[in-house]
PDB file of N, CA and C in Angstrom:
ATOM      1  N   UNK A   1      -0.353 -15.119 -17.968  1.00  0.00           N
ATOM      2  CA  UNK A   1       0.016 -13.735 -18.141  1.00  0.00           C
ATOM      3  C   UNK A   1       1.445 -13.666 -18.657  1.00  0.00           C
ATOM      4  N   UNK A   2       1.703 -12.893 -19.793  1.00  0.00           N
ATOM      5  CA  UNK A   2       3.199 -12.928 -20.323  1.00  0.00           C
ATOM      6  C   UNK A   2       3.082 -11.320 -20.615  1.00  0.00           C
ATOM      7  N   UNK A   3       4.570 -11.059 -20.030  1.00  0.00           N
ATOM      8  CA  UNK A   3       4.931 -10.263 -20.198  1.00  0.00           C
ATOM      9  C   UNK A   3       6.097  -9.563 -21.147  1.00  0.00           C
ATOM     10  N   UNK A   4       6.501  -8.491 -22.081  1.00  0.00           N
ATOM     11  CA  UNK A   4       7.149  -8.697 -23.258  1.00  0.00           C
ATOM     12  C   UNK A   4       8.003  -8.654 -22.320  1.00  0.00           C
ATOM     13  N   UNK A   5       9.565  -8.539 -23.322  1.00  0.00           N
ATOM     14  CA  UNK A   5      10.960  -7.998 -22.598  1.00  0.00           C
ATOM     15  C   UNK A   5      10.745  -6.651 -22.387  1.00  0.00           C
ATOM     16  N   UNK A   6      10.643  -5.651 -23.347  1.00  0.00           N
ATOM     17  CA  UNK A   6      10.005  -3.948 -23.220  1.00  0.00           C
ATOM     18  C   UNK A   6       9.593  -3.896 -21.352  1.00  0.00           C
ATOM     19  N   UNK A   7       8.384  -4.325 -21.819  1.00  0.00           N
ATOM     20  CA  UNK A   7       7.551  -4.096 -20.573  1.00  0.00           C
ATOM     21  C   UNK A   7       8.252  -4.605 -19.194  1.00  0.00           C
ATOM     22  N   UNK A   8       8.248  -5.966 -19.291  1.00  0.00           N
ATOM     23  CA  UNK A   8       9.488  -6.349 -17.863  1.00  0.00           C
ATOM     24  C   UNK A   8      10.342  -5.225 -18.121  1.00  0.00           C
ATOM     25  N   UNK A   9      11.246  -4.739 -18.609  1.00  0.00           N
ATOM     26  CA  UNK A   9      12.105  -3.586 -18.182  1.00  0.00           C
ATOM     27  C   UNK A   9      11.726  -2.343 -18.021  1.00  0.00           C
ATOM     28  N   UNK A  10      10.657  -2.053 -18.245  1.00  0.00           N
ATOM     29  CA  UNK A  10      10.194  -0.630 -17.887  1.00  0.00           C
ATOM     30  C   UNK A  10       9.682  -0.848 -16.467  1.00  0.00           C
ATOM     31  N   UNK A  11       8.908  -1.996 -16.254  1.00  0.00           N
ATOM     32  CA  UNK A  11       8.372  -2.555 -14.753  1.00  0.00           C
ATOM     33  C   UNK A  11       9.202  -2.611 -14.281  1.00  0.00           C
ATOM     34  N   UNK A  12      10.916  -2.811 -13.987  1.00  0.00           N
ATOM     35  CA  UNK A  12      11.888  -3.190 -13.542  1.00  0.00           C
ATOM     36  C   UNK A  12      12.356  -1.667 -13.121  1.00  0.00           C
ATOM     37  N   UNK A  13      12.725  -0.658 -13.953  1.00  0.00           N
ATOM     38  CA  UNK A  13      12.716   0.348 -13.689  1.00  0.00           C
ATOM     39  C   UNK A  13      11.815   1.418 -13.196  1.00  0.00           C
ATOM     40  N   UNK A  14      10.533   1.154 -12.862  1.00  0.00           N
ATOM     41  CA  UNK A  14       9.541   1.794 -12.529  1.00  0.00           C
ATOM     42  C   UNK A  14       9.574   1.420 -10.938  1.00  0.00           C
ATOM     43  N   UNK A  15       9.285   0.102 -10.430  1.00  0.00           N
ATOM     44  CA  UNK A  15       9.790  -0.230  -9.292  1.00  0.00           C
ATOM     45  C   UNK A  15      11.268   0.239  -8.754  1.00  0.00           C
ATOM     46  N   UNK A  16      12.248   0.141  -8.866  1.00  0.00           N
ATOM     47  CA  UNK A  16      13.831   0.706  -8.482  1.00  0.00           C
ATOM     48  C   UNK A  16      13.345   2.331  -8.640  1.00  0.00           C
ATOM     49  N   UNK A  17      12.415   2.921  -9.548  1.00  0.00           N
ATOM     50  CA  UNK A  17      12.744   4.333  -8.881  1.00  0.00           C
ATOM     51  C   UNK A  17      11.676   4.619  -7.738  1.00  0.00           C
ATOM     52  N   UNK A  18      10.417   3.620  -7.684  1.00  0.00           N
ATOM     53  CA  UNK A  18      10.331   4.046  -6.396  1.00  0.00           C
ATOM     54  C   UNK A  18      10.533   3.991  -5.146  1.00  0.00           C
ATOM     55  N   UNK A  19      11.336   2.895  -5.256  1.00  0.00           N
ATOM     56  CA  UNK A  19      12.244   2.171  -4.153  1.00  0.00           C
ATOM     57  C   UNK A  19      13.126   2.938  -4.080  1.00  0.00           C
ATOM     58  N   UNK A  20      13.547   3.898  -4.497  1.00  0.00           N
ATOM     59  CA  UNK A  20      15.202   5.043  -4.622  1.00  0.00           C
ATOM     60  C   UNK A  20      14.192   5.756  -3.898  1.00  0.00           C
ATOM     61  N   UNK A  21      13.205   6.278  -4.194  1.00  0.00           N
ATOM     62  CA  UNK A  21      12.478   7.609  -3.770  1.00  0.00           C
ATOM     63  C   UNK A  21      12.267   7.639  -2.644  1.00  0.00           C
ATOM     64  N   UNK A  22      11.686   6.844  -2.321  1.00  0.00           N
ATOM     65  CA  UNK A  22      10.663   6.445  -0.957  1.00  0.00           C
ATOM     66  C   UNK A  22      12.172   6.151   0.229  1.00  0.00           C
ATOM     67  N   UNK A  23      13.114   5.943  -0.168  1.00  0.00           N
ATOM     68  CA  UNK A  23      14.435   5.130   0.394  1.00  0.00           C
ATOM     69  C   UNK A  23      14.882   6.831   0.934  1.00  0.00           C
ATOM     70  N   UNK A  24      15.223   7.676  -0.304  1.00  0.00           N
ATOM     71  CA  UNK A  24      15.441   8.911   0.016  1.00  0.00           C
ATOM     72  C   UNK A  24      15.149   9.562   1.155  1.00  0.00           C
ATOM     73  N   UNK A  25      13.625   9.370   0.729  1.00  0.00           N
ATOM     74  CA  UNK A  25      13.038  10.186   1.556  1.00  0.00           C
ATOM     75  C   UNK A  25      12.388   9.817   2.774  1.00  0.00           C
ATOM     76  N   UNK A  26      12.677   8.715   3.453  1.00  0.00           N
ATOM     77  CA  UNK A  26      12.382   8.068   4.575  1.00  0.00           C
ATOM     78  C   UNK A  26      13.692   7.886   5.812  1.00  0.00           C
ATOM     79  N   UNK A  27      13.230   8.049   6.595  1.00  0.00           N
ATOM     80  CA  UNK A  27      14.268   7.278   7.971  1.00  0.00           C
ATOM     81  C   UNK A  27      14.259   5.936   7.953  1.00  0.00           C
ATOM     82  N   UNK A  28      15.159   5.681   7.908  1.00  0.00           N
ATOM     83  CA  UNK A  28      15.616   4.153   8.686  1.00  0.00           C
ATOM     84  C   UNK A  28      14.928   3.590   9.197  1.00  0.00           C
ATOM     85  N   UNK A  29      14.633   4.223  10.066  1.00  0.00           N
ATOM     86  CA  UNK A  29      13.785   3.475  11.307  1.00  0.00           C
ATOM     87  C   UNK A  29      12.471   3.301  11.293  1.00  0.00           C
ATOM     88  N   UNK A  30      11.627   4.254   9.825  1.00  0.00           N
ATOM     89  CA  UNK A  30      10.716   3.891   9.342  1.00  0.00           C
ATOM     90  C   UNK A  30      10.349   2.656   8.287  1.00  0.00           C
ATOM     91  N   UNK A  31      11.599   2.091   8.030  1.00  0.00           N
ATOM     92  CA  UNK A  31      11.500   1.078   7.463  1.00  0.00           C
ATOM     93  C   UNK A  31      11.960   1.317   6.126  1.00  0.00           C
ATOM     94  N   UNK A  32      12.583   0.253   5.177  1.00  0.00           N
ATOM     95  CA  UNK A  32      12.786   0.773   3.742  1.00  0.00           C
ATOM     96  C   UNK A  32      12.152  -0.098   2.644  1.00  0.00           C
ATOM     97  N   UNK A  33      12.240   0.515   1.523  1.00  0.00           N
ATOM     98  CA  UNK A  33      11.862  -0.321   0.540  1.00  0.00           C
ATOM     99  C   UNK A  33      12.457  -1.158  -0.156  1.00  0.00           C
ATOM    100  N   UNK A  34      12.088  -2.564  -0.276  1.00  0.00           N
ATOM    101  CA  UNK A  34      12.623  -3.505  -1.511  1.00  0.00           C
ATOM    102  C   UNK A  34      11.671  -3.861  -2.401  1.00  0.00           C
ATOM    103  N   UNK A  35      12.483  -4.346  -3.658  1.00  0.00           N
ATOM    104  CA  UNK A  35      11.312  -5.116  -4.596  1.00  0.00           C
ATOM    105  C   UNK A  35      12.185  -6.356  -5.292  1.00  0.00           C
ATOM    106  N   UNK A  36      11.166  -7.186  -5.749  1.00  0.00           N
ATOM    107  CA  UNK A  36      11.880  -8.677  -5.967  1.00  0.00           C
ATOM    108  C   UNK A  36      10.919  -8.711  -7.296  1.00  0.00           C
ATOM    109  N   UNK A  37      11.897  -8.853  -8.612  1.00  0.00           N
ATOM    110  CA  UNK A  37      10.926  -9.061  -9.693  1.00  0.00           C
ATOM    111  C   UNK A  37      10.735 -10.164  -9.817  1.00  0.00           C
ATOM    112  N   UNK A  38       9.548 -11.148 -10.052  1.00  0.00           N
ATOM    113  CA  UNK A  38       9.213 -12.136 -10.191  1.00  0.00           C
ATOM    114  C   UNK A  38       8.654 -12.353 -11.899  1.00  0.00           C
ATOM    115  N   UNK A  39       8.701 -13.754 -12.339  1.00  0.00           N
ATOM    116  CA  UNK A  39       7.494 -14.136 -13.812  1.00  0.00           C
ATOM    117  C   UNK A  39       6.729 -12.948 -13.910  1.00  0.00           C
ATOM    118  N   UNK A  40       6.450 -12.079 -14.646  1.00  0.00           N
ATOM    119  CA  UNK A  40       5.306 -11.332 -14.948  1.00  0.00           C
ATOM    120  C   UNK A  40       4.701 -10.343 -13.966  1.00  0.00           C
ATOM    121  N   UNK A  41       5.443  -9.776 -12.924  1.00  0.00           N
ATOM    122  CA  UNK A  41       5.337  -9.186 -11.779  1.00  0.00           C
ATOM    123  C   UNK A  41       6.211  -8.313 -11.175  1.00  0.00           C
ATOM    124  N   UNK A  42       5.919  -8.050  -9.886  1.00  0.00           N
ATOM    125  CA  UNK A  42       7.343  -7.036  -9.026  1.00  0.00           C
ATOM    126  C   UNK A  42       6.262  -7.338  -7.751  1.00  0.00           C
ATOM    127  N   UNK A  43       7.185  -7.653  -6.955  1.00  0.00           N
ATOM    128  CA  UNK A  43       6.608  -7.602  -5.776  1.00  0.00           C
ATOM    129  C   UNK A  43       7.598  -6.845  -4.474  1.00  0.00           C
ATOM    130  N   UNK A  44       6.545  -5.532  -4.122  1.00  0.00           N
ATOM    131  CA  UNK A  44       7.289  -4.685  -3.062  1.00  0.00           C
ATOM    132  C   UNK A  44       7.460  -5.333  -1.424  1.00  0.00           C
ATOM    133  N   UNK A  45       8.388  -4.633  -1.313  1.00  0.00           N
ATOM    134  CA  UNK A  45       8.580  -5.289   0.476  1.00  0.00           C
ATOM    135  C   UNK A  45       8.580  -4.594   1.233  1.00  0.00           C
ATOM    136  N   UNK A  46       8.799  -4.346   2.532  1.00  0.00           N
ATOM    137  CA  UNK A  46       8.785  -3.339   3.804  1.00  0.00           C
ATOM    138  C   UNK A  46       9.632  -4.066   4.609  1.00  0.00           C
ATOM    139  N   UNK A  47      11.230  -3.447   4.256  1.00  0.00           N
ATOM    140  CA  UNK A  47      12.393  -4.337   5.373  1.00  0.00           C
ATOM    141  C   UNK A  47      12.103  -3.277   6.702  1.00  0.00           C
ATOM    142  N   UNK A  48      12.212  -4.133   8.062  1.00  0.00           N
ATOM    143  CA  UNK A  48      12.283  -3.195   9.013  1.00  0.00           C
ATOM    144  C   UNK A  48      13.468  -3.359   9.971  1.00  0.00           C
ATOM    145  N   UNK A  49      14.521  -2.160  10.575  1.00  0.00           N
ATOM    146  CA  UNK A  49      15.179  -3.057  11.379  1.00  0.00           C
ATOM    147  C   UNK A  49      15.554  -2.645  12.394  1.00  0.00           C
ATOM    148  N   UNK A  50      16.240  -3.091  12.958  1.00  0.00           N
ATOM    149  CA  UNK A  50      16.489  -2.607  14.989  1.00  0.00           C
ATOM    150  C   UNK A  50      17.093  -1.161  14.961  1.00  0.00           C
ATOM    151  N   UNK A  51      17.336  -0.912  16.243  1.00  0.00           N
ATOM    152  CA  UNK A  51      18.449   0.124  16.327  1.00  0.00           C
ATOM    153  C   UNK A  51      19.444  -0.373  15.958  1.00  0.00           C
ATOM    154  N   UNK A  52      20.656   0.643  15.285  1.00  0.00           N
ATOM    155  CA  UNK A  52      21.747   0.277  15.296  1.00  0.00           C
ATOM    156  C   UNK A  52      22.180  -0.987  14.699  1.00  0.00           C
ATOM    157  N   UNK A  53      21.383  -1.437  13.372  1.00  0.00           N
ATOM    158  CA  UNK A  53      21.222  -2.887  12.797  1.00  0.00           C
ATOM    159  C   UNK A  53      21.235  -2.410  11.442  1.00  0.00           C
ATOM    160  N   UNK A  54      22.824  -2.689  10.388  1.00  0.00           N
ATOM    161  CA  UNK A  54      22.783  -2.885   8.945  1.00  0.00           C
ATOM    162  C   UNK A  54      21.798  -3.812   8.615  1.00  0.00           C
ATOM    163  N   UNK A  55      21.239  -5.118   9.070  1.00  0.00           N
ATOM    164  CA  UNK A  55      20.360  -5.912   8.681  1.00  0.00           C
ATOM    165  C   UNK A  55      19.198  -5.903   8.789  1.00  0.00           C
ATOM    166  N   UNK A  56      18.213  -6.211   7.904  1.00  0.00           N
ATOM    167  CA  UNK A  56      16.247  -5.856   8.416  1.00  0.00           C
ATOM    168  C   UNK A  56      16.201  -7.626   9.611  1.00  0.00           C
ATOM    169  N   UNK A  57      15.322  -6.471  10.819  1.00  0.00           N
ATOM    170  CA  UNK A  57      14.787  -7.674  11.413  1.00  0.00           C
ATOM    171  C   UNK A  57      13.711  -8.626  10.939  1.00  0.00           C
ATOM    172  N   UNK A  58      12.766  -8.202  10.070  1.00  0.00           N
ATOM    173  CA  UNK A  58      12.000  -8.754   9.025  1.00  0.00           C
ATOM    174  C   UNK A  58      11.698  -7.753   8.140  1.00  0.00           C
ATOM    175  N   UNK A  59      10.976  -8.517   7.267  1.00  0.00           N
ATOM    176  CA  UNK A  59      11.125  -8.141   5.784  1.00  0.00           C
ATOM    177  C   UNK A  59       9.420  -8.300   5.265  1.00  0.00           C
ATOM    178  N   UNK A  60       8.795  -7.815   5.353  1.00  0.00           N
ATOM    179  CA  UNK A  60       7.199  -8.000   4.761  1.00  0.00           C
ATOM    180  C   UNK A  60       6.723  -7.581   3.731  1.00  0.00           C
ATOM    181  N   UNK A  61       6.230  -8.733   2.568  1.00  0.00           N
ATOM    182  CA  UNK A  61       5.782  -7.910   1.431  1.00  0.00           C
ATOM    183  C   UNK A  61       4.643  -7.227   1.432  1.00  0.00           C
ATOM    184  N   UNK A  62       4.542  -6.073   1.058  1.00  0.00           N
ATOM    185  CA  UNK A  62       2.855  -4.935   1.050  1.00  0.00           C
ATOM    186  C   UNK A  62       2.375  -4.574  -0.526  1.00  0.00           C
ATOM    187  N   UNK A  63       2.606  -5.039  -1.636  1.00  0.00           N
ATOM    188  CA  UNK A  63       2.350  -4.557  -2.648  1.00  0.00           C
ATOM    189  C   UNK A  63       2.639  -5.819  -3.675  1.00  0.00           C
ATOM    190  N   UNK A  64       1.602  -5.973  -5.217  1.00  0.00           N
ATOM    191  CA  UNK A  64       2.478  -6.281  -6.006  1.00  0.00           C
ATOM    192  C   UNK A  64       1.685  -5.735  -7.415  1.00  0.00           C
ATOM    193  N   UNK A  65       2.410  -5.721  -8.087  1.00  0.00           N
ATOM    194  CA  UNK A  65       2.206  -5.102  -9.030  1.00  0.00           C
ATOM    195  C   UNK A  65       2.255  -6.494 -10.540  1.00  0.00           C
ATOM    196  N   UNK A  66       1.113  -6.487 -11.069  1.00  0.00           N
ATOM    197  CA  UNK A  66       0.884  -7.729 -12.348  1.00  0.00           C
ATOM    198  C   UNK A  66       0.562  -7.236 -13.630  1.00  0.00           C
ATOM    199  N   UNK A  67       0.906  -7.482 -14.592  1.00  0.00           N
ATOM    200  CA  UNK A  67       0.407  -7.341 -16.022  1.00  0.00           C
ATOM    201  C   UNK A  67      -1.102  -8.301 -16.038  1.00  0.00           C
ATOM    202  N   UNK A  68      -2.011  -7.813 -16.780  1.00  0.00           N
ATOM    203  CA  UNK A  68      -3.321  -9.055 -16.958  1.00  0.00           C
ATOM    204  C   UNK A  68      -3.112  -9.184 -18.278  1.00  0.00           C
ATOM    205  N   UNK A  69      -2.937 -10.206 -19.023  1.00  0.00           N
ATOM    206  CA  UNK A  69      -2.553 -10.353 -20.339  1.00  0.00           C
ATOM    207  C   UNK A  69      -4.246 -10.555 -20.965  1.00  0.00           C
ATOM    208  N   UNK A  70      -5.219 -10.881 -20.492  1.00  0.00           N
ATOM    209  CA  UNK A  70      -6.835 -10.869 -20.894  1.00  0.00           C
ATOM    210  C   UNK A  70      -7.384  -9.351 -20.974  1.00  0.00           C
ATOM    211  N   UNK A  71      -7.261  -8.809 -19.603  1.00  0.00           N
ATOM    212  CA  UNK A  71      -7.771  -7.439 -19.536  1.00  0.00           C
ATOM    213  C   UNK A  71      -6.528  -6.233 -20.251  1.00  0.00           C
ATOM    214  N   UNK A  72      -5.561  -6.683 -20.353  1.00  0.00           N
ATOM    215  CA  UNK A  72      -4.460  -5.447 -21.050  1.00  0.00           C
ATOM    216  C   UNK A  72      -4.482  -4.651 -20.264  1.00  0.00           C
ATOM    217  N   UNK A  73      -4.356  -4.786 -18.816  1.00  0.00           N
ATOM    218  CA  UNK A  73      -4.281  -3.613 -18.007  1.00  0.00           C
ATOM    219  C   UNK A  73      -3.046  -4.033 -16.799  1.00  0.00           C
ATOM    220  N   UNK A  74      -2.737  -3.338 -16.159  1.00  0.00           N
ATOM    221  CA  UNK A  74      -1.964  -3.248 -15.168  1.00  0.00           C
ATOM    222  C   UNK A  74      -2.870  -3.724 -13.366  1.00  0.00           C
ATOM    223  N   UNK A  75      -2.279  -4.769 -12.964  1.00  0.00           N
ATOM    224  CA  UNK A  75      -3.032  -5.053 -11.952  1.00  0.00           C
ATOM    225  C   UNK A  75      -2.274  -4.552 -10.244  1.00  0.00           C
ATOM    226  N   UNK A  76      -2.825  -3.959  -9.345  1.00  0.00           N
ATOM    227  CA  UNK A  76      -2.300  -3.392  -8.223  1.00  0.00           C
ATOM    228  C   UNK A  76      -3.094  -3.951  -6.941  1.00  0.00           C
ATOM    229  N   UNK A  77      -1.889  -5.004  -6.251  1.00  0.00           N
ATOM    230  CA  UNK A  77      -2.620  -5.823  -5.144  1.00  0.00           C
ATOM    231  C   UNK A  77      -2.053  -5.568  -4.171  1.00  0.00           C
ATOM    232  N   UNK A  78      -2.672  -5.958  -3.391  1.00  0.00           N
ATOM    233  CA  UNK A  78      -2.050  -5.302  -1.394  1.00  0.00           C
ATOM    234  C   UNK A  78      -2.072  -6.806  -0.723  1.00  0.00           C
ATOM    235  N   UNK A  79      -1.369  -6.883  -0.110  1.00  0.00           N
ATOM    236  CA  UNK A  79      -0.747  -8.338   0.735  1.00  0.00           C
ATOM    237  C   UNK A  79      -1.943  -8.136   1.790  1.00  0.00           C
ATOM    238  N   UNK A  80      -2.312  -9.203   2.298  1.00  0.00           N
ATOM    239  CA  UNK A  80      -3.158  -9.413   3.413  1.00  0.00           C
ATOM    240  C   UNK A  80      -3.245 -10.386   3.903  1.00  0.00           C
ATOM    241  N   UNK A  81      -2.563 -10.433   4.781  1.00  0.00           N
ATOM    242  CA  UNK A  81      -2.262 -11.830   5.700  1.00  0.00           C
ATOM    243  C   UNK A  81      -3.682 -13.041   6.111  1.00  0.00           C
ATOM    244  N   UNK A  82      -4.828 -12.113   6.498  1.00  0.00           N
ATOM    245  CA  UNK A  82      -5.226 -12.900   7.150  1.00  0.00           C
ATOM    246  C   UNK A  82      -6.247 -13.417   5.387  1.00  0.00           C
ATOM    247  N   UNK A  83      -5.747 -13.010   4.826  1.00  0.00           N
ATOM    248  CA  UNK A  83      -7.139 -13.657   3.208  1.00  0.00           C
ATOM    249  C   UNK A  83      -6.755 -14.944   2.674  1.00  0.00           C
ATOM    250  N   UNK A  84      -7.861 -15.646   2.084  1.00  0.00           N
ATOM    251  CA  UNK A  84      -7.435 -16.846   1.563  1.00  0.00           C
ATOM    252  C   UNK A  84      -6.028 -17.071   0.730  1.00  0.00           C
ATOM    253  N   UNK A  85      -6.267 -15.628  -0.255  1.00  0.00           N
ATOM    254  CA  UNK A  85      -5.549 -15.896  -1.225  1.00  0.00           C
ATOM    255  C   UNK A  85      -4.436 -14.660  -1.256  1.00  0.00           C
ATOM    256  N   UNK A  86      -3.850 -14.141   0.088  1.00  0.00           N
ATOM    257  CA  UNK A  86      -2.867 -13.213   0.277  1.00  0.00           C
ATOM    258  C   UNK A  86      -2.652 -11.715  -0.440  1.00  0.00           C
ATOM    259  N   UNK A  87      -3.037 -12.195  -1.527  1.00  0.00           N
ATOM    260  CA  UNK A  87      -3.149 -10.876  -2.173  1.00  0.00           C
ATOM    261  C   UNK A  87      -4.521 -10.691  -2.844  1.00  0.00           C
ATOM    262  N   UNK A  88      -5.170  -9.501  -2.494  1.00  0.00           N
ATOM    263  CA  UNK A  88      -6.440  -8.360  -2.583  1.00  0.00           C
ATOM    264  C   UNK A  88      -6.317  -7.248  -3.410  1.00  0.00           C
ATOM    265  N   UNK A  89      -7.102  -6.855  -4.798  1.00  0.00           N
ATOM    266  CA  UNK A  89      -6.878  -5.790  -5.084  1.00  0.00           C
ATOM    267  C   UNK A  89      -7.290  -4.507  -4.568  1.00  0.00           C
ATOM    268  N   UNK A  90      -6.263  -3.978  -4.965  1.00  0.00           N
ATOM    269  CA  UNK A  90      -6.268  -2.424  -3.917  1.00  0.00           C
ATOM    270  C   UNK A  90      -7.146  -2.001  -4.384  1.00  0.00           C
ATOM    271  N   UNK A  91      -8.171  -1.170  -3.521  1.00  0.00           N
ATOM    272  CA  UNK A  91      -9.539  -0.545  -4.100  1.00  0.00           C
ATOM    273  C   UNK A  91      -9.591   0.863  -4.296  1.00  0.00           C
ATOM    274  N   UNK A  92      -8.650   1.359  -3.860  1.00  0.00           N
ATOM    275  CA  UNK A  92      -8.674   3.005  -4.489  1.00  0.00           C
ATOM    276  C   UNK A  92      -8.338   2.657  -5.958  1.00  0.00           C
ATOM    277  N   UNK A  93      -7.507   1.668  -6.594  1.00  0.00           N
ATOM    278  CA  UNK A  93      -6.641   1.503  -8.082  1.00  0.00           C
ATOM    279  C   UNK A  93      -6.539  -0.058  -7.975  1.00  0.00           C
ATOM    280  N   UNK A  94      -7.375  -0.486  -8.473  1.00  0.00           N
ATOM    281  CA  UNK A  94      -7.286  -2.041  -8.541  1.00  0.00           C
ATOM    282  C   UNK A  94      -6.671  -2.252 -10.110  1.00  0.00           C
ATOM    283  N   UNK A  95      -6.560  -1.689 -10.936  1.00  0.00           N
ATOM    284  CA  UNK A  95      -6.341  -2.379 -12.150  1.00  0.00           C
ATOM    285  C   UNK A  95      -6.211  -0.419 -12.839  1.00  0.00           C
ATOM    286  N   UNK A  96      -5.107  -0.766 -14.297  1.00  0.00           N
ATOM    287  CA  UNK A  96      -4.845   0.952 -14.547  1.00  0.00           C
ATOM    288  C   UNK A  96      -4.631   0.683 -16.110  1.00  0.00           C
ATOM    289  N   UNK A  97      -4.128   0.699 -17.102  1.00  0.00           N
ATOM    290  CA  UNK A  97      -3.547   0.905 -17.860  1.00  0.00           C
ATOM    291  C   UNK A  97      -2.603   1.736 -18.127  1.00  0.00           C
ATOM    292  N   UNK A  98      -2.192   2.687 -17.084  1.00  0.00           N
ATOM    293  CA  UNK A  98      -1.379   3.537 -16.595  1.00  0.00           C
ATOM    294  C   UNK A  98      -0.121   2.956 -15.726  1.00  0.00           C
ATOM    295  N   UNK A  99       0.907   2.339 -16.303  1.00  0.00           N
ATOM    296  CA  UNK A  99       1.639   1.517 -15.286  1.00  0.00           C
ATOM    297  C   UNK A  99       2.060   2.820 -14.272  1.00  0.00           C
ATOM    298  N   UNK A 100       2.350   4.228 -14.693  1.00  0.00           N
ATOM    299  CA  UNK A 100       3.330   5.017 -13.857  1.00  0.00           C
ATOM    300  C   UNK A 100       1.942   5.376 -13.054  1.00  0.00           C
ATOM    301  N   UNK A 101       0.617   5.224 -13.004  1.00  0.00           N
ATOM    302  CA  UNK A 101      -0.439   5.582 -12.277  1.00  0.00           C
ATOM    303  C   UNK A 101      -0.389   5.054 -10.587  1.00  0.00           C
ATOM    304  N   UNK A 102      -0.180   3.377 -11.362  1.00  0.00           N
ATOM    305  CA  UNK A 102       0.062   2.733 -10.234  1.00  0.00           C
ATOM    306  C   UNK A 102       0.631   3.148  -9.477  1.00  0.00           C
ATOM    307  N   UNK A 103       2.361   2.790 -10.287  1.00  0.00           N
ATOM    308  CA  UNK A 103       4.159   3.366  -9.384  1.00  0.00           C
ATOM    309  C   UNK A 103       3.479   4.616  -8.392  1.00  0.00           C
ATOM    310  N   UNK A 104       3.145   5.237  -9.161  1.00  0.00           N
ATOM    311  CA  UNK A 104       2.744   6.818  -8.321  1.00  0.00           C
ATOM    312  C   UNK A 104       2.092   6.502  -6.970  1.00  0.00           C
ATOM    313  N   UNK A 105       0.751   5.801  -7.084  1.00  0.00           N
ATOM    314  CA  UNK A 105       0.454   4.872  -5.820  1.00  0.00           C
ATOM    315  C   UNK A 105       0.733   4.051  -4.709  1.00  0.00           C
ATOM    316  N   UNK A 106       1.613   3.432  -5.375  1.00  0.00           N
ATOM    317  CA  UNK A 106       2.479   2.964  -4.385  1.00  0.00           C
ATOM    318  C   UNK A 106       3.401   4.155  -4.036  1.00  0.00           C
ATOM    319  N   UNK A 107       4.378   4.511  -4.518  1.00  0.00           N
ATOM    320  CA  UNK A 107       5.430   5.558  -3.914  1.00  0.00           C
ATOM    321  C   UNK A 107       4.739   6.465  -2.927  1.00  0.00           C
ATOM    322  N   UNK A 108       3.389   7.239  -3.361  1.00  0.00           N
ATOM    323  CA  UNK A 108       3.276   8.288  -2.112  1.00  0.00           C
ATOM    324  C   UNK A 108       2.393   7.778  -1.056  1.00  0.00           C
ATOM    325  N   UNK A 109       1.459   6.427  -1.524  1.00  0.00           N
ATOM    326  CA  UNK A 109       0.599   5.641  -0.547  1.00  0.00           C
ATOM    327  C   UNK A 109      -0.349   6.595  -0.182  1.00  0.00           C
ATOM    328  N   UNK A 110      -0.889   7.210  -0.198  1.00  0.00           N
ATOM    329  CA  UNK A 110      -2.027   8.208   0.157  1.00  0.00           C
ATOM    330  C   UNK A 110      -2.748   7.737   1.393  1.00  0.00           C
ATOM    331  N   UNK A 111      -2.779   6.726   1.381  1.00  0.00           N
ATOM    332  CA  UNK A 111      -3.685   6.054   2.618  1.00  0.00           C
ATOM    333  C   UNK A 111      -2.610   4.970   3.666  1.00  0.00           C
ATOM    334  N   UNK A 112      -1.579   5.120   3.809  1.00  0.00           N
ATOM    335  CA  UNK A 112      -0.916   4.424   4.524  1.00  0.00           C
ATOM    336  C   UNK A 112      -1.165   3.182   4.483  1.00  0.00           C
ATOM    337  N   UNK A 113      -1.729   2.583   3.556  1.00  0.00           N
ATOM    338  CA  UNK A 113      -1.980   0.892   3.149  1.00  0.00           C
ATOM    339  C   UNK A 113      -0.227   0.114   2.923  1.00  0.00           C
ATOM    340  N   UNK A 114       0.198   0.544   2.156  1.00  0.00           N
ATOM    341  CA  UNK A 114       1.705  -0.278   2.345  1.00  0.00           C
ATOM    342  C   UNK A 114       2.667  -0.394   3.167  1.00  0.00           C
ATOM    343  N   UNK A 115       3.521   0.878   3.039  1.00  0.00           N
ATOM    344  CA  UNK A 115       4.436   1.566   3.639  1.00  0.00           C
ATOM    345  C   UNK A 115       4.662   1.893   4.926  1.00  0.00           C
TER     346      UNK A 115
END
């Protein structure tokens, strides 16, 4: 899977605004958002942390987001600990051609699957 330069930077910025958003508009103590761009990817996190703690007590990834360079579509996976292969595509939006379809998905979570 290769991804252009274009595209890595629009993915780069598509992730950071929903990580601003969701950051906004959340408590602390509900946990916040990170993302770590990887090769051809972004993968979201869920830092969580104590009372009274600048630092996350852990840090869990719930999302990642892939280019499919075969299918030309946008791929949207959910972390799952106990699966062979950790990441599962999400079944409300497994795959989009709509990258901001996704973002949108992740940011408001409709089903409390990430966040």
């Amino acid at each position: 899977m290769t991804l252009i330069q274009m595209s890595q930077c629009r993915l780069e910025r598509s992730a950071q605004t929903v990580c601003n958003n969701r950051n906004q508009n959340v408590a602390v103590e509900f946990g916040k958002s990170l993302f770590e761009m990887k090769p051809n990817c972004v993968v979201f996190s869920k830092a969580s942390y104590l009372l009274d703690s600048t630092n996350p007590d852990y840090i869990l990834p719930v999302a990642k987001v892939e280019f499919d360079d075969q299918l030309k579509q946008w791929r949207l996976s959910i972390y799952q600990e106990n699966s062979a292969s950790l990441w599962d595509a999400y079944p409300p939006l497994p795959t989009s051609t709509d990258l901001a379809q996704i973002m949108k998905m992740i940011e408001e979570d409709p089903s409390d699957d990430f966040w």
